[in-house]
Protein backbone atom coordinates (compact mmCIF):
# COMPACT_ATOMS: atom_id res chain seq x y z
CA UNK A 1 -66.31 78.81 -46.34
CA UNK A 2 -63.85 76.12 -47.30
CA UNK A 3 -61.03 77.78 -44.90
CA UNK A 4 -64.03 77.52 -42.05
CA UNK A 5 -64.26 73.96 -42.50
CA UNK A 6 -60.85 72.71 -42.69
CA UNK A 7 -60.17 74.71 -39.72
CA UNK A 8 -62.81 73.09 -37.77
CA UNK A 9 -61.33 69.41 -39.04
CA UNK A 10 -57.66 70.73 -37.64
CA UNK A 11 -59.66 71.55 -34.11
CA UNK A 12 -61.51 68.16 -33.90
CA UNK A 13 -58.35 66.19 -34.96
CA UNK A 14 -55.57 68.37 -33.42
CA UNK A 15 -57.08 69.05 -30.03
CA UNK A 16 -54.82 71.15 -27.54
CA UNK A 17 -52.95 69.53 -24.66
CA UNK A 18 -55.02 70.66 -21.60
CA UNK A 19 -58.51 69.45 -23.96
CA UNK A 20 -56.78 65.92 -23.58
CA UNK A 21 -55.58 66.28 -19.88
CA UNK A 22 -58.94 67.60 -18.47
CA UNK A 23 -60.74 64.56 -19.07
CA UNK A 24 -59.74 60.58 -19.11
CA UNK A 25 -62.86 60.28 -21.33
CA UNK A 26 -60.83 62.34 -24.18
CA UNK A 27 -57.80 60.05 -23.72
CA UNK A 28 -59.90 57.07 -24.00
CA UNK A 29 -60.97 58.58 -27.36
CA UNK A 30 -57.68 59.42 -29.05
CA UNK A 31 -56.44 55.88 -27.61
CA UNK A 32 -54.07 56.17 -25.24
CA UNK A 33 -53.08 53.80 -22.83
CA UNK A 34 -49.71 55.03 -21.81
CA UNK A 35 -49.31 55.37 -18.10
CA UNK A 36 -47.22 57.79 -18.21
CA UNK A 37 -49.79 59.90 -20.02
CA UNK A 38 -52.77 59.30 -17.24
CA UNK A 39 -49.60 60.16 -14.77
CA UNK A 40 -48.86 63.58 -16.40
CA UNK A 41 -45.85 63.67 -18.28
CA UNK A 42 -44.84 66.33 -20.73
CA UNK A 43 -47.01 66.12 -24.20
CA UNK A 44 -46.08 67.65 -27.61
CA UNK A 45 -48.73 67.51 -29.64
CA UNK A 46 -47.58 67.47 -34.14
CA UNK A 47 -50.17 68.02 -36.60
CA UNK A 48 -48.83 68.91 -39.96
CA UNK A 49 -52.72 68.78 -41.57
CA UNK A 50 -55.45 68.14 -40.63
CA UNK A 51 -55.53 64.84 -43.13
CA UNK A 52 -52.47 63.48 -41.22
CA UNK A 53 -52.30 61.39 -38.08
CA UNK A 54 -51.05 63.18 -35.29
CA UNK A 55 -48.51 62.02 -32.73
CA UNK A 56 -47.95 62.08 -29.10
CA UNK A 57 -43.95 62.70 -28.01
CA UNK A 58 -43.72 61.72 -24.57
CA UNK A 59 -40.32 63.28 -22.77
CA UNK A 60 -39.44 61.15 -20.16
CA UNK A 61 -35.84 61.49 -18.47
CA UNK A 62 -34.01 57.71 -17.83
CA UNK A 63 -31.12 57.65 -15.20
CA UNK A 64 -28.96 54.70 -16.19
CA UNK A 65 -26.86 53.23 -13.57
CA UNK A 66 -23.47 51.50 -13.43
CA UNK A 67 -23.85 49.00 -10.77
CA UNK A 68 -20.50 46.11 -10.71
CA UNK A 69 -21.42 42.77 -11.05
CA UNK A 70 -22.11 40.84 -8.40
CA UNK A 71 -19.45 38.11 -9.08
CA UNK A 72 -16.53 37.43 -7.52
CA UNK A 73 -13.48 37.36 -9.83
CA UNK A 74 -11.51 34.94 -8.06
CA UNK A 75 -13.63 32.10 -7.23
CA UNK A 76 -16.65 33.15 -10.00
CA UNK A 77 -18.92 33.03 -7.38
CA UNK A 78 -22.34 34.35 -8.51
CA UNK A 79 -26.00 34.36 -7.27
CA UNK A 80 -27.96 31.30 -7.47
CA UNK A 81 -31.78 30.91 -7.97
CA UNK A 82 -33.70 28.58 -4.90
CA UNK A 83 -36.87 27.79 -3.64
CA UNK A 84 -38.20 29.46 -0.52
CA UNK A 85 -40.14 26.57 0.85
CA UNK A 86 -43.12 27.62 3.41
CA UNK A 87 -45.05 25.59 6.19
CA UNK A 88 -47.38 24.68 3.82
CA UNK A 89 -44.88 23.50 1.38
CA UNK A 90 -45.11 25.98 -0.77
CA UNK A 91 -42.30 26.97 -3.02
CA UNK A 92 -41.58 30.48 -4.36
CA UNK A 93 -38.68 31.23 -6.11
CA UNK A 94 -35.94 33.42 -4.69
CA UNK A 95 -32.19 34.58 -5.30
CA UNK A 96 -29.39 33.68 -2.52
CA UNK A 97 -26.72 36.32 -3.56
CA UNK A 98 -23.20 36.20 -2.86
CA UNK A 99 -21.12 37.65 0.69
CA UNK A 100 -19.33 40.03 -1.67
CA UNK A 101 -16.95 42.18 0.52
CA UNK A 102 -14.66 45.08 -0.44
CA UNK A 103 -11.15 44.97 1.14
CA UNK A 104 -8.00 46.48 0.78
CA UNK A 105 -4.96 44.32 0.10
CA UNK A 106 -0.86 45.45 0.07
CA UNK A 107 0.28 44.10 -3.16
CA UNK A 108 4.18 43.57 -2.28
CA UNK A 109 5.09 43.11 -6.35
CA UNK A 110 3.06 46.65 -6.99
CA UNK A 111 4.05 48.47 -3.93
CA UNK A 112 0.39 49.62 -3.52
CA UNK A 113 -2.56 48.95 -2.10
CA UNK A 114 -5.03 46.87 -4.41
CA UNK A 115 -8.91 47.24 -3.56
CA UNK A 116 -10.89 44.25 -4.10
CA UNK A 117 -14.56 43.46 -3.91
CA UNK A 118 -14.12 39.49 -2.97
CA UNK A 119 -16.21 36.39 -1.68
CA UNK A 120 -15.61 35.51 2.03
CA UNK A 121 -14.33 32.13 0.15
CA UNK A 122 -11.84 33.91 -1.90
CA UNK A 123 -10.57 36.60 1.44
CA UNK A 124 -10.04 33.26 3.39
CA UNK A 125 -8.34 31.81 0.38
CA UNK A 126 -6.30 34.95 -0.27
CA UNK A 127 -4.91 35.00 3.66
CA UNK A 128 -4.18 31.42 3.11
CA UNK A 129 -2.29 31.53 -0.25
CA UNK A 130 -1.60 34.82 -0.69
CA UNK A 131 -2.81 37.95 -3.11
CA UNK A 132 -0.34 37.08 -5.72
CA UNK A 133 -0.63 32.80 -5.86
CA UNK A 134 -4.22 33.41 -5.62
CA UNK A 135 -4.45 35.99 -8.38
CA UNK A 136 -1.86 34.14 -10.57
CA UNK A 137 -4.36 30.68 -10.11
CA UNK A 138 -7.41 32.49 -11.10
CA UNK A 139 -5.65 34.53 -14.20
CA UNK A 140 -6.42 38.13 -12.64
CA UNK A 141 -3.76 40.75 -13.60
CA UNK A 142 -3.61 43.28 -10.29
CA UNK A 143 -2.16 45.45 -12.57
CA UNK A 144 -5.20 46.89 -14.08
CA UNK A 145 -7.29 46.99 -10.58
């Protein structure tokens, strides 16, 4: 009788995965709030007892990205925050980014070619000047690019 009852506490505390996934009014019971529950993503369910809480393992795959920075090494050109200003006069913030442009400069000292990603400022400066002065002013070692 005792084995009866405690196994009927394990069902009602421990339910299975699909009991929760048939019905939002089940996941609204057991608290959860997780969108990524109501939007299907893989459960585990861990009971130990029936006594102890159980908990819900959600497995959810993150890409992470390496994206440069978009700052220009020569001039440290970067993005800057503005208003958009409408008809009405009203003002929503936005970001003006930078005219970052790769290019591919001969380096004479390294007998190579050295690709860049650059301001329009610093490519004007750079055909001006020179790769080397203008690398030398700003502290950039061409070496390591």
């Amino acid at each position: 009788m005792a084995t009866t009852v405690l196994g009927r506490l394990s069902q009602s505390i421990c339910p299975t995965r699909t009991q929760i996934a048939n019905t939002n009014a089940k996941a609204d019971a057991l608290s959860f709030s997780n969108s990524q529950f109501l939007r299907g993503a893989t459960l585990k369910m861990a009971c130990c007892s029936p006594f102890t809480a159980t908990k819900l393992v959600t497995k959810k795959t993150s890409v992470i990205q390496i994206v440069a920075s978009r700052v220009c090494p020569f001039t440290g050109k970067r993005s800057n925050n503005a208003n958009k200003v409408s008809f009405s006069n009203k003002k929503t913030k936005k970001l003006q980014m930078v005219n970052l442009q790769y290019k591919r400069y001969w380096w004479e000292t390294g007998k190579r070619f050295v690709k860049l990603r650059l301001s329009t400022k610093a490519i004007r400066t750079i055909e001006k000047n020179g790769l080397d002065a203008t690398a030398k002013k700003a502290g950039i070692d061409l070496r390591k690019m």
